[in-house]
Protein backbone atom coordinates (compact mmCIF):
# COMPACT_ATOMS: atom_id res chain seq x y z
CA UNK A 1 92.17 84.42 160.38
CA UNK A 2 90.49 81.03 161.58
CA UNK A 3 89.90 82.46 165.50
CA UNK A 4 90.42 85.61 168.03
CA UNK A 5 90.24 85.77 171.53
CA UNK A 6 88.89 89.16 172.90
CA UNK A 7 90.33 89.74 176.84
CA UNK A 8 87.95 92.26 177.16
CA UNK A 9 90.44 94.43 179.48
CA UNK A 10 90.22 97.92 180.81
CA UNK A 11 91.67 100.46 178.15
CA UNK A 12 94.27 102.72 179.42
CA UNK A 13 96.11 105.24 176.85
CA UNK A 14 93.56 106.86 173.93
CA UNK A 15 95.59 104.35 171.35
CA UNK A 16 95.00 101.50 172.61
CA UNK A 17 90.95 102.37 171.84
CA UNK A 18 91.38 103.02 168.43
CA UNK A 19 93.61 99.53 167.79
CA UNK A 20 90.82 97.66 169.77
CA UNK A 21 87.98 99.59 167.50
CA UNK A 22 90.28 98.37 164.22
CA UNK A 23 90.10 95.01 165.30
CA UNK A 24 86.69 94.72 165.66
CA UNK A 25 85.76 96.50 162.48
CA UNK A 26 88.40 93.68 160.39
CA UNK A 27 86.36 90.83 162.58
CA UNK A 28 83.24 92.53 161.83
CA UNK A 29 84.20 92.10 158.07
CA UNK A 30 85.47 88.79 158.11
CA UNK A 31 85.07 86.19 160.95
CA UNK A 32 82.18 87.68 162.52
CA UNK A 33 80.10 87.26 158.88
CA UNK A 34 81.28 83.90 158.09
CA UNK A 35 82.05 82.00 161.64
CA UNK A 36 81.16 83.95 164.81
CA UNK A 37 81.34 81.24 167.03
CA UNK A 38 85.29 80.96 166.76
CA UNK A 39 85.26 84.83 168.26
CA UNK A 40 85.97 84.34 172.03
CA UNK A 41 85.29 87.31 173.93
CA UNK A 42 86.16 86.79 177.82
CA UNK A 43 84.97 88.86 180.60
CA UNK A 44 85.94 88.29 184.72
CA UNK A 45 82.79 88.63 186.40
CA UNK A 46 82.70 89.65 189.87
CA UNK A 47 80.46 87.08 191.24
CA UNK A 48 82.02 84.02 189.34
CA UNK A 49 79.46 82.74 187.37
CA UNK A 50 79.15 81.91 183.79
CA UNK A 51 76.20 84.47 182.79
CA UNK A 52 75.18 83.87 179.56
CA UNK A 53 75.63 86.68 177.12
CA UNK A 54 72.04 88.82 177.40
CA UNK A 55 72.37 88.97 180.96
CA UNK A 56 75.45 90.57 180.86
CA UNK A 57 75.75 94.71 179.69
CA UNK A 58 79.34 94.12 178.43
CA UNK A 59 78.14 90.85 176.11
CA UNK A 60 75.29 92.33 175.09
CA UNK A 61 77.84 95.33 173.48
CA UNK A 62 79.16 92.30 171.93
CA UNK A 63 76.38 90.84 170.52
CA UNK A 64 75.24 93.70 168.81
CA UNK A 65 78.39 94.06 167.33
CA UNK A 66 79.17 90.50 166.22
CA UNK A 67 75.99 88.55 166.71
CA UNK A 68 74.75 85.56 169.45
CA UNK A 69 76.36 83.30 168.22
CA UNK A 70 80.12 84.35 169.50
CA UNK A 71 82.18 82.59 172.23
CA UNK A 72 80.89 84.17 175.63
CA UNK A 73 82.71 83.67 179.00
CA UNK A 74 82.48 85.26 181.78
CA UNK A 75 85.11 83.15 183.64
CA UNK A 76 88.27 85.20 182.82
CA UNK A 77 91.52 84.65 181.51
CA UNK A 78 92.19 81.82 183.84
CA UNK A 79 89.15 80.14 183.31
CA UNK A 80 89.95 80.20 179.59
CA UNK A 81 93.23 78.59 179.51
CA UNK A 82 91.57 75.86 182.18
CA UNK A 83 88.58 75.05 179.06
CA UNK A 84 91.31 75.23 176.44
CA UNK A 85 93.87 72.81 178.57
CA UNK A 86 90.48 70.84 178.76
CA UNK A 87 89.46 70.42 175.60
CA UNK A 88 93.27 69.59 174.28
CA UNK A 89 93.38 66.21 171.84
């Protein structure tokens, strides 16, 4: 696995938890030990801007988990697929 993206989404049915806690322990093992910074973890902030990742309770979950140096944004799904359309070849 070369990169994940993390929409950091409300959790409905019990499930759904433990698939999202697999993931993370297989990133944890892999990615997250040899290339953090191709984790992406997005989160829609209320207020619309990009808070970096201690200032946030939800990224700092994340960076105990996988480290600092992970893929922040607070900018939401749409605001993903604008950086990614922007940073096309």
């Amino acid at each position: 696995m070369d990169k994940a993206i993390d929409l950091n989404q409300p959790m409905g049915p019990n499930w759904t938890v433990d698939v999202l806690r697999n993931m993370r322990r297989a990133l944890q093992s892999q990615l997250a030990s040899s290339a953090p910074q191709n984790i992406t973890v997005v989160e829609k902030t209320s207020d619309e801007a990009m808070r970096p990742i201690n200032k946030h309770p939800v990224g700092r979950r994340y960076r105990s988990i996988f480290g600092p140096n992970i893929d922040w944004r607070t900018d939401g799904f749409e605001g993903l697929i604008d950086g990614l359309r922007e940073n096309r070849p």
